[in-house]
N, C-alpha and C. Protein backbone atom coordinates (compact mmCIF):
# COMPACT_ATOMS: atom_id res chain seq x y z
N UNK A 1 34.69 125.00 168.77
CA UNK A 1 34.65 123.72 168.12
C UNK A 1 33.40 123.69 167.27
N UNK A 2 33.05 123.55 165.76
CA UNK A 2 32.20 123.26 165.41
C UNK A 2 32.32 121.43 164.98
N UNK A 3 30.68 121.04 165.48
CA UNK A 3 30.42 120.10 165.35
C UNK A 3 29.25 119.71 164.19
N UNK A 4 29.55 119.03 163.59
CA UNK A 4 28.10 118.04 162.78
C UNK A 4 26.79 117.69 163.12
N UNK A 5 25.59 118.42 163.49
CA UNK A 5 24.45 117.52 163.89
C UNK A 5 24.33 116.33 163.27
N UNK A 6 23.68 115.30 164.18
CA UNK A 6 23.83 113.55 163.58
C UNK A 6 22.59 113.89 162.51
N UNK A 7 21.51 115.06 162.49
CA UNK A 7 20.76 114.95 161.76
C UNK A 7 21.25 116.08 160.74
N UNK A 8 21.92 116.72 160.63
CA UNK A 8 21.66 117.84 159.61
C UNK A 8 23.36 118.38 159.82
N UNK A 9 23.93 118.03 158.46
CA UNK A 9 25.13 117.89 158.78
C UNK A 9 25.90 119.53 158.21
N UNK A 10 24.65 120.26 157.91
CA UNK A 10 25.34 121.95 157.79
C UNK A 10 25.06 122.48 159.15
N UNK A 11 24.50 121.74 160.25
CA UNK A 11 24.11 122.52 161.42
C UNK A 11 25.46 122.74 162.37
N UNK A 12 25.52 123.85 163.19
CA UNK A 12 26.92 124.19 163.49
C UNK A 12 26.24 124.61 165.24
N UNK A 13 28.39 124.86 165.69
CA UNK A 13 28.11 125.05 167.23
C UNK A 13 29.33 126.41 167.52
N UNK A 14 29.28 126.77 168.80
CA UNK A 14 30.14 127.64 168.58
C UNK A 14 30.53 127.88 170.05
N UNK A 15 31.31 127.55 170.73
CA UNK A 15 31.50 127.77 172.08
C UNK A 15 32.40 128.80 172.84
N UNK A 16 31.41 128.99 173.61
CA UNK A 16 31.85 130.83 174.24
C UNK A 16 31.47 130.57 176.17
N UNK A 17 32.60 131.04 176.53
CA UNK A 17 32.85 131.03 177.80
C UNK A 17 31.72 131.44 178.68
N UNK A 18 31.35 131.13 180.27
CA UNK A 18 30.15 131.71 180.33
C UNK A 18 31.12 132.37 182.14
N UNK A 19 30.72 133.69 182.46
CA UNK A 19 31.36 134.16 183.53
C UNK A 19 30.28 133.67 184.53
N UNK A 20 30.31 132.77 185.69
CA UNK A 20 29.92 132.51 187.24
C UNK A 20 29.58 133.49 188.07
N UNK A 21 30.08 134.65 187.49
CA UNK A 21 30.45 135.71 188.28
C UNK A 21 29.25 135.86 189.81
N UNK A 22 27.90 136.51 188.81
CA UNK A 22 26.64 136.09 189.99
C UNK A 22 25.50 134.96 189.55
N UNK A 23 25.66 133.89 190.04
CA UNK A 23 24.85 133.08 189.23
C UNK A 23 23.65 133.03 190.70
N UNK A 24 21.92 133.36 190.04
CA UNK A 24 20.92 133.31 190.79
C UNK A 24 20.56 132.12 191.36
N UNK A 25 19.97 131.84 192.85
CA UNK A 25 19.36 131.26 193.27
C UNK A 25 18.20 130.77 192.37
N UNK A 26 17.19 131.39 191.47
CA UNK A 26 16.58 130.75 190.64
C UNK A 26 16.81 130.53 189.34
N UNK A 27 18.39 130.90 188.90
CA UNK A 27 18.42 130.11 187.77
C UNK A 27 18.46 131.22 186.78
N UNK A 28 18.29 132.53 186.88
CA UNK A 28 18.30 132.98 185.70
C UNK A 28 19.56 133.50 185.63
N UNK A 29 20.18 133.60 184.83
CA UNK A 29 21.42 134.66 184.01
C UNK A 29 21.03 134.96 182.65
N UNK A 30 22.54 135.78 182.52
CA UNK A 30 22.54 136.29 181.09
C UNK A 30 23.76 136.48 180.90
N UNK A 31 23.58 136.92 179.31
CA UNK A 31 25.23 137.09 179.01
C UNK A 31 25.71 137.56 177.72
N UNK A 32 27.23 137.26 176.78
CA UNK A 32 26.99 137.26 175.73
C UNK A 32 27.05 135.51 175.01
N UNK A 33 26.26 135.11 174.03
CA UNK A 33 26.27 134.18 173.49
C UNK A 33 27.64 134.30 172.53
N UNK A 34 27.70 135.16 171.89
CA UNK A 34 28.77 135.41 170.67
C UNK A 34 28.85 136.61 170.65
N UNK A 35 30.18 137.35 170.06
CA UNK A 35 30.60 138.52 170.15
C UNK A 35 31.36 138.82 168.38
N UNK A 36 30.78 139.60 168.40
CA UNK A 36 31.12 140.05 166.91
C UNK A 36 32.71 140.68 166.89
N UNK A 37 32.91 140.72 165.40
CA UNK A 37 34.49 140.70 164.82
C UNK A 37 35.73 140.13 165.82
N UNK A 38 35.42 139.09 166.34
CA UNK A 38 36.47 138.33 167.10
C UNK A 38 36.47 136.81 166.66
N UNK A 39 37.71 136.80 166.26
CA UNK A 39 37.84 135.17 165.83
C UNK A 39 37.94 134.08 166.88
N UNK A 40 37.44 133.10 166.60
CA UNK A 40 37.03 132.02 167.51
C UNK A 40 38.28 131.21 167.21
N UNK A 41 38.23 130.30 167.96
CA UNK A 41 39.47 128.89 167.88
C UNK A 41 38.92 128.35 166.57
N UNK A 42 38.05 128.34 166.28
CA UNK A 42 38.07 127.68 164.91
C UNK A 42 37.79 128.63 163.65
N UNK A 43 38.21 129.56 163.70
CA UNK A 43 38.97 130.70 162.72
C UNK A 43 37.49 131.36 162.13
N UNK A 44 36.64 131.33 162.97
CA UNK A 44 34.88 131.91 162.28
C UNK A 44 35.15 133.29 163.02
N UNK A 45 34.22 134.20 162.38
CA UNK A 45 34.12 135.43 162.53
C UNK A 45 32.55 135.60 162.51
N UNK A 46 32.27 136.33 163.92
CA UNK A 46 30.30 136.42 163.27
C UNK A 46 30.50 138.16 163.19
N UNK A 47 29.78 138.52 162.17
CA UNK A 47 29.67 139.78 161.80
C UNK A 47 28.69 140.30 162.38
N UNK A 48 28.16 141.81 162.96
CA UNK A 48 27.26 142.68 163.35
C UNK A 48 26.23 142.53 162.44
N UNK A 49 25.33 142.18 162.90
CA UNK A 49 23.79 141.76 162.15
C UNK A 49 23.37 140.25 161.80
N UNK A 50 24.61 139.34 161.87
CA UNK A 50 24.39 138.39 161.47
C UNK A 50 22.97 137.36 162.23
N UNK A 51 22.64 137.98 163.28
CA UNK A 51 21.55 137.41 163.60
C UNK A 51 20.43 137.33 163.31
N UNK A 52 20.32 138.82 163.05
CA UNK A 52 19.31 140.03 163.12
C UNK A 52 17.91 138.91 161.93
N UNK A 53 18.07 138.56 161.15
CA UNK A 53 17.03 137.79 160.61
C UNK A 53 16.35 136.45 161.46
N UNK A 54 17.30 135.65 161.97
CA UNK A 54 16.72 134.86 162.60
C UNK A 54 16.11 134.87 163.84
N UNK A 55 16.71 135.63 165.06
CA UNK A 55 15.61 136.14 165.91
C UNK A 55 14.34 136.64 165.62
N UNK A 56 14.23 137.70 164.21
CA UNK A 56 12.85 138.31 163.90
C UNK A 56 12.31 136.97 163.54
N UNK A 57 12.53 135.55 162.80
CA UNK A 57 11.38 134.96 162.36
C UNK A 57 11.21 133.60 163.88
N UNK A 58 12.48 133.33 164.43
CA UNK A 58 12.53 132.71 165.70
C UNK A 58 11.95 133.18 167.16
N UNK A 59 12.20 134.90 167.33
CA UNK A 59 12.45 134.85 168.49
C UNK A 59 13.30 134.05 169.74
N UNK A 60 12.40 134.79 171.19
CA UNK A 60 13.00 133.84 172.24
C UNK A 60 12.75 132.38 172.24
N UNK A 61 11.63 131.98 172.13
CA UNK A 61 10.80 130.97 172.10
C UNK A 61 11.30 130.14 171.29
N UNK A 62 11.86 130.38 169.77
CA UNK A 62 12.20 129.67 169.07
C UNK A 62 13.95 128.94 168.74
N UNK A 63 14.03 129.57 169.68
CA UNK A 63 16.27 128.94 170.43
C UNK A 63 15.91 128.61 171.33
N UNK A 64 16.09 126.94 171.29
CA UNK A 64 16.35 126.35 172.80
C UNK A 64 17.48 126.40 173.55
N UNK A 65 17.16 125.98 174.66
CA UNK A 65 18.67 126.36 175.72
C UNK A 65 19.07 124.70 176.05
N UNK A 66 19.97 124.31 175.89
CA UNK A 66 20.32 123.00 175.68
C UNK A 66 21.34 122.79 176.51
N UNK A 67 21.98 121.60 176.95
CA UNK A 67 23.28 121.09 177.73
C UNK A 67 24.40 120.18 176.23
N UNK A 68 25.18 121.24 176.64
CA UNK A 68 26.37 120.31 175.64
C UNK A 68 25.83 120.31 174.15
N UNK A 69 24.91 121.52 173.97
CA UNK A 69 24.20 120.86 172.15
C UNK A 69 23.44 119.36 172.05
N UNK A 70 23.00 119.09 173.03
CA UNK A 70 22.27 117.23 173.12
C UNK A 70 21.01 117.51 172.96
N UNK A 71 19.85 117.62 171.80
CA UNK A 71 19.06 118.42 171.76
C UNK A 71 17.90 117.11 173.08
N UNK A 72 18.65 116.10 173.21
CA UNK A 72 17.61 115.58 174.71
C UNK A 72 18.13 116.02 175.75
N UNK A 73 18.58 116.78 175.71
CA UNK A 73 18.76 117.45 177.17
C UNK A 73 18.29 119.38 177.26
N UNK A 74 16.99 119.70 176.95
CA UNK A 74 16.88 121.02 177.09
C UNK A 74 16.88 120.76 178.92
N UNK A 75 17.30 122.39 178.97
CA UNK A 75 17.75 122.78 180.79
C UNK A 75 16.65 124.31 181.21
N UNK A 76 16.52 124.38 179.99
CA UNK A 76 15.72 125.81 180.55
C UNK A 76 15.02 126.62 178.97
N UNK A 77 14.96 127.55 179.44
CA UNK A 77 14.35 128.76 178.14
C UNK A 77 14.96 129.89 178.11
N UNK A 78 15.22 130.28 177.09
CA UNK A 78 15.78 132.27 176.79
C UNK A 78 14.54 132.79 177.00
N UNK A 79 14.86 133.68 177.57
CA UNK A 79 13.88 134.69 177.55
C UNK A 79 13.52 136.04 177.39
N UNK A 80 15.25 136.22 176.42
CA UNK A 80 15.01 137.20 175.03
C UNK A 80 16.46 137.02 174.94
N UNK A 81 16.96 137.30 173.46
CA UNK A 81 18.20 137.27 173.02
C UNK A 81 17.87 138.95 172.37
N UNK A 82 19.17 139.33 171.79
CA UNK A 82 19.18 140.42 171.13
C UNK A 82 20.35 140.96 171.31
N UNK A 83 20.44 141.05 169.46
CA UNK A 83 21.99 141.76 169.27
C UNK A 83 22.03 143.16 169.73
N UNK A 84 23.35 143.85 170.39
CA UNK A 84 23.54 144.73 170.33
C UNK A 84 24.99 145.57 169.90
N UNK A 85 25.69 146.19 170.32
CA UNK A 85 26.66 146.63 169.45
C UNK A 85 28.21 145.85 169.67
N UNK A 86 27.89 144.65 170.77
CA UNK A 86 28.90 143.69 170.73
C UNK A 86 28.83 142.66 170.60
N UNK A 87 27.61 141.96 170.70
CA UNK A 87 27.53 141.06 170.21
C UNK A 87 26.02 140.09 170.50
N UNK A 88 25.94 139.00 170.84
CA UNK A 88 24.53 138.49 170.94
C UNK A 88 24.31 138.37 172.56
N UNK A 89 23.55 139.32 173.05
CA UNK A 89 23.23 139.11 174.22
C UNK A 89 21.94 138.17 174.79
N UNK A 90 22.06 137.40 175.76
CA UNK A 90 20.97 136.48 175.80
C UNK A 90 20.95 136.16 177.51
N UNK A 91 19.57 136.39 177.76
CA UNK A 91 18.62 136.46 179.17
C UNK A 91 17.94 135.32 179.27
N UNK A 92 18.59 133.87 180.09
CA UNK A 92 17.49 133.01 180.87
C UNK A 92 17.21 132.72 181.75
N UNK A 93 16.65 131.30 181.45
CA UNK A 93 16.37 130.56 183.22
C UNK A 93 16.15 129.18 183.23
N UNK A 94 17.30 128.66 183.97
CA UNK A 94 17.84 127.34 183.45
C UNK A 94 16.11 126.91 184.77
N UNK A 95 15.52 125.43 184.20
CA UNK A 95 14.28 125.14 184.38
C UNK A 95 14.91 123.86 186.22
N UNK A 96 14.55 124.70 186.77
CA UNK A 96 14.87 124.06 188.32
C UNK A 96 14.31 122.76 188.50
N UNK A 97 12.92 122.76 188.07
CA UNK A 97 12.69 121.67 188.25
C UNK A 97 12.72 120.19 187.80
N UNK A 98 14.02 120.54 186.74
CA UNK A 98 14.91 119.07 185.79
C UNK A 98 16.08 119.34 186.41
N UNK A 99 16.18 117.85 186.58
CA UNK A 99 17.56 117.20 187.31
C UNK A 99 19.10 117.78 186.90
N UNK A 100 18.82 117.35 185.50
CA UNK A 100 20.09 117.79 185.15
C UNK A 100 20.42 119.32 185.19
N UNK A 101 19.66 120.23 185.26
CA UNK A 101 19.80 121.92 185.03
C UNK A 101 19.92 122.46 186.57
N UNK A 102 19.38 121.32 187.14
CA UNK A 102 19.72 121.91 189.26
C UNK A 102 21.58 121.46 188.96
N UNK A 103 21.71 120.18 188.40
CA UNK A 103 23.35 119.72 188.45
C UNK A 103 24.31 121.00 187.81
N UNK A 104 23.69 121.38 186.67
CA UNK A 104 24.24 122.29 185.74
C UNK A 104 24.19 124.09 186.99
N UNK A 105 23.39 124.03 187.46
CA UNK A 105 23.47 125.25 187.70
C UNK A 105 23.87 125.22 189.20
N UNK A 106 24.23 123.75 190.10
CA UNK A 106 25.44 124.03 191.46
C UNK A 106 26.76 123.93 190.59
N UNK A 107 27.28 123.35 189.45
CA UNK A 107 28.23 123.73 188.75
C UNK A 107 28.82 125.14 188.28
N UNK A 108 27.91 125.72 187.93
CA UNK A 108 28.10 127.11 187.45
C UNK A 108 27.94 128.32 188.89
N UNK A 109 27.47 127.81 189.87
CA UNK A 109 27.31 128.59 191.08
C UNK A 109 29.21 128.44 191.95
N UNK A 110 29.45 126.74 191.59
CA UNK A 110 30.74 126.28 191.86
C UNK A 110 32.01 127.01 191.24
N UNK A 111 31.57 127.72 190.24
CA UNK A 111 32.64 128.31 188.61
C UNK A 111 32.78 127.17 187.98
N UNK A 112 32.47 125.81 187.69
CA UNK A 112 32.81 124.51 187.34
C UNK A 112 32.13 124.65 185.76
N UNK A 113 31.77 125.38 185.55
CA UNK A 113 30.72 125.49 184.31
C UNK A 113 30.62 126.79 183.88
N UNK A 114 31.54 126.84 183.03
CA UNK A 114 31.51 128.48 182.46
C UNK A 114 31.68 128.61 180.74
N UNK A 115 30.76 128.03 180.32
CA UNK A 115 30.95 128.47 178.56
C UNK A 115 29.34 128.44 177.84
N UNK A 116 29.44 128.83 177.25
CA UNK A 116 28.21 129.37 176.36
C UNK A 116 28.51 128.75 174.83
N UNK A 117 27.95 128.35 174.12
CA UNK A 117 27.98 128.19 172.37
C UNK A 117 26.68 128.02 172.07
N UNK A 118 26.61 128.71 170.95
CA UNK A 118 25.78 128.94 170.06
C UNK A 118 25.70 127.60 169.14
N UNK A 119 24.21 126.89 168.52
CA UNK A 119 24.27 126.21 167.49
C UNK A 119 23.30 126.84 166.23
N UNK A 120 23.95 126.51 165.24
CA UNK A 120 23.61 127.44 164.38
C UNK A 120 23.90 126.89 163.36
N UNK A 121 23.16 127.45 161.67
CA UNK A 121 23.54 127.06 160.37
C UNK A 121 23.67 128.09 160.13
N UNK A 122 24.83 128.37 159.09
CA UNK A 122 25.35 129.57 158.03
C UNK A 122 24.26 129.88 156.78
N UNK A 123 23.84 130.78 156.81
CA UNK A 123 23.30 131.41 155.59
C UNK A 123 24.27 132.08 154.78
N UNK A 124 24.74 133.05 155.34
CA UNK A 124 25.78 133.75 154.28
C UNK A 124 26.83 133.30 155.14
N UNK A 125 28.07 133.52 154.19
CA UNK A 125 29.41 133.47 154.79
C UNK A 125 30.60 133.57 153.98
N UNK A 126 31.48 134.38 154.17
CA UNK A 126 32.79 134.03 153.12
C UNK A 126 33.79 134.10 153.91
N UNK A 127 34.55 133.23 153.05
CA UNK A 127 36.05 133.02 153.84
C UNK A 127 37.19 133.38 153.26
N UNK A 128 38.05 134.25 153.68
CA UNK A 128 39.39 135.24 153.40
C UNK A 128 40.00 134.12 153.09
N UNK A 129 40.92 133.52 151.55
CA UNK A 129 41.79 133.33 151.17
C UNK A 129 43.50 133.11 151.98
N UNK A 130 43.26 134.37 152.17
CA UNK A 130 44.80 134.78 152.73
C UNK A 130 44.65 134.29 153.85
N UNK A 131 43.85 134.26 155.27
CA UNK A 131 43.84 134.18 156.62
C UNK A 131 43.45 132.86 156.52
N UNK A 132 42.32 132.60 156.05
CA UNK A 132 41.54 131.33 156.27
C UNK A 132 40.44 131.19 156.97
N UNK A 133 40.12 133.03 157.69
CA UNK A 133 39.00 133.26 158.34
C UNK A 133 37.94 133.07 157.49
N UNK A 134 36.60 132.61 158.26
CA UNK A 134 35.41 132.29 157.27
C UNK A 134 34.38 133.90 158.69
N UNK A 135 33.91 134.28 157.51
CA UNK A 135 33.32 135.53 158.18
C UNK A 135 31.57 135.25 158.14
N UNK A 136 31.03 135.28 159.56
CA UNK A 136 29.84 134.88 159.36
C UNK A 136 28.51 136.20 159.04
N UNK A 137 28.27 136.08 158.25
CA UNK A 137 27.25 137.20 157.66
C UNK A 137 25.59 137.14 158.32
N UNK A 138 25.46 135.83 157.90
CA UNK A 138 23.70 135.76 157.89
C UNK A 138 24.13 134.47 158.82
N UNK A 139 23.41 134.20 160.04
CA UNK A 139 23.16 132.69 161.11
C UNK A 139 21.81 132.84 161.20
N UNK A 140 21.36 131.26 160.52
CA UNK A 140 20.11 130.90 161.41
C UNK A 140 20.55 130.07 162.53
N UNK A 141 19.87 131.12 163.68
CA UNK A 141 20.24 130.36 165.15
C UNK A 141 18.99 129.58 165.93
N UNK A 142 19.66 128.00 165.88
CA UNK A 142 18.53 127.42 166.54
C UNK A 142 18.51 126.82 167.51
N UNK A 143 19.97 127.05 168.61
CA UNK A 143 19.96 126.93 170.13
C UNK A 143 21.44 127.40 170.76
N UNK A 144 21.16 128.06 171.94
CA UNK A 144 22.53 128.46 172.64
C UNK A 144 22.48 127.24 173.78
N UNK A 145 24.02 127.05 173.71
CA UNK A 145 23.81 125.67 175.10
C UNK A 145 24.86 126.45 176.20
N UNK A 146 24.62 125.49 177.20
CA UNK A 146 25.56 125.77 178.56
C UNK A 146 26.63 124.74 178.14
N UNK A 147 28.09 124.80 177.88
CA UNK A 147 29.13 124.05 177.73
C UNK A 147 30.10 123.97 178.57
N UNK A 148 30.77 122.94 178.99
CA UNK A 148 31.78 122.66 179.25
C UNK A 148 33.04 123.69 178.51
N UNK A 149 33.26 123.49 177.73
CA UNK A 149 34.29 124.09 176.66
C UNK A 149 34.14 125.27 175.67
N UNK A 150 34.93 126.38 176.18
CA UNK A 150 34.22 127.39 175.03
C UNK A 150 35.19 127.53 173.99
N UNK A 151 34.33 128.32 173.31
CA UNK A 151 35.02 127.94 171.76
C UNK A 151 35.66 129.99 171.47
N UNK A 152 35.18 130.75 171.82
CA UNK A 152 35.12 131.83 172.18
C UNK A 152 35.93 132.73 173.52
N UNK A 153 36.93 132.74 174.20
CA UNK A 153 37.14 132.94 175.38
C UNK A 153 36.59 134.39 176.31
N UNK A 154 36.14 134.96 175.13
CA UNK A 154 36.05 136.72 175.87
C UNK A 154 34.65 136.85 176.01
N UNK A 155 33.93 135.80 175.39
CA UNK A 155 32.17 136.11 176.10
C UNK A 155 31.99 135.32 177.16
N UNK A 156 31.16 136.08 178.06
CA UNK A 156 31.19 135.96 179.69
C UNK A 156 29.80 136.18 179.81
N UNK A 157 28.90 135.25 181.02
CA UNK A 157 27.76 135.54 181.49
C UNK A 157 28.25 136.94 182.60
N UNK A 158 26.96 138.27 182.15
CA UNK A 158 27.36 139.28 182.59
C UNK A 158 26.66 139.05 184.49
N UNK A 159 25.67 138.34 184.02
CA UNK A 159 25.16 138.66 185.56
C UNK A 159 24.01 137.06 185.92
N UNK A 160 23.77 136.81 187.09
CA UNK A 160 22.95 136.16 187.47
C UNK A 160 21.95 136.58 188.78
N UNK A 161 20.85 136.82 188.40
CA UNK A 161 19.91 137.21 189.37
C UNK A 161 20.14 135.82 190.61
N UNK A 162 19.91 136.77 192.03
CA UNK A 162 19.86 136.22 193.04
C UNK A 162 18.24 136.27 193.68
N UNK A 163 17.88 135.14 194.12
CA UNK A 163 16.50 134.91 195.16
C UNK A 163 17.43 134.09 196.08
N UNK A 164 16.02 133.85 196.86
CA UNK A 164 16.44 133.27 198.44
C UNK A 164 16.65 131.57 197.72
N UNK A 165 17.49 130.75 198.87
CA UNK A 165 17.87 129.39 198.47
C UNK A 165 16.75 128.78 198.43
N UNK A 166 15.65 129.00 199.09
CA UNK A 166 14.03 127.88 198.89
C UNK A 166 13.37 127.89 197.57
N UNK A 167 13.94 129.12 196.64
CA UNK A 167 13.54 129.12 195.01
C UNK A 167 13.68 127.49 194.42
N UNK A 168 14.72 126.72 194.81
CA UNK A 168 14.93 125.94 193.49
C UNK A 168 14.98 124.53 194.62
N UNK A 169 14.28 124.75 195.50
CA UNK A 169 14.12 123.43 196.67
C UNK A 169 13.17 122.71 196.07
């Protein structure tokens, strides 16, 4: 689903499934955010490299980790993204000690919470005529959220580190 920021109405979202599979006692996982040459429900395509500029001038530090894209609700921090030959892989740790990210993460421990999207503005992009695919070239990316709804079905959180249950007491 891409959506409209209320402030900046070229800013975009992109929602991608997130796998439960091992979700940690303190909160960290990882996964893929977006996966290259696979079309999304809303007919976008992100191309191999398309990141690759905005992490170098962003980094980790500079993509927040958000609930639902609500930029008042950050839940945690990345704590490195980076493309590799499938797509945008990304390492965090949802912040235990906010309310809503303990709710968010017995959800995702539950499987109740499994999607990932990217928000993002298009730098480059063209869109195929014939298909109607719009192919994403260049993204400045300026937050991956935890969603309800993915927009993406085949990217999956690959793993979640486990600690003991008194981590996030």
């Amino acid at each position: 689903m891409t959506r409209p920021s209320p402030t900046r109405a070229s800013f975009e979202s992109k929602l991608l499934p997130v796998q439960p599979s091992r979700i940690g006692l303190d909160g960290v996982f990882e996964g893929y955010a977006s996966l290259f040459r696979i079309p999304d429900l809303g007919k976008d395509i992100v191309e191999p490299g398309a990141f690759r500029e905005s992490l170098q001038r962003r980094g980790p530090g500079g993509v927040k980790m958000l609930w639902q894209h609500d930029p008042a609700e950050p839940i945690g921090r990345w704590s490195s993204l980076a493309e590799d030959s499938r797509g945008l892989f990304v390492r965090g740790r949802l912040s235990l000690a906010v309310a809503r990210a303990r709710e968010i993460h017995a959800l995702m421990l539950d499987g109740a919470i499994d999607g990932l999207s990217i928000g993002f503005r298009h730098e480059k992009a063209r869109t195929e005529p014939r298909s109607g695919l719009r192919r994403l070239e260049r993204i400045d990316l300026w937050e991956v959220s935890v969603v309800t709804f993915p927009m993406l079905p085949q990217a999956r959180i690959a793993t979640v580190k486990a600690t003991r249950p008194s981590a996030f007491i």
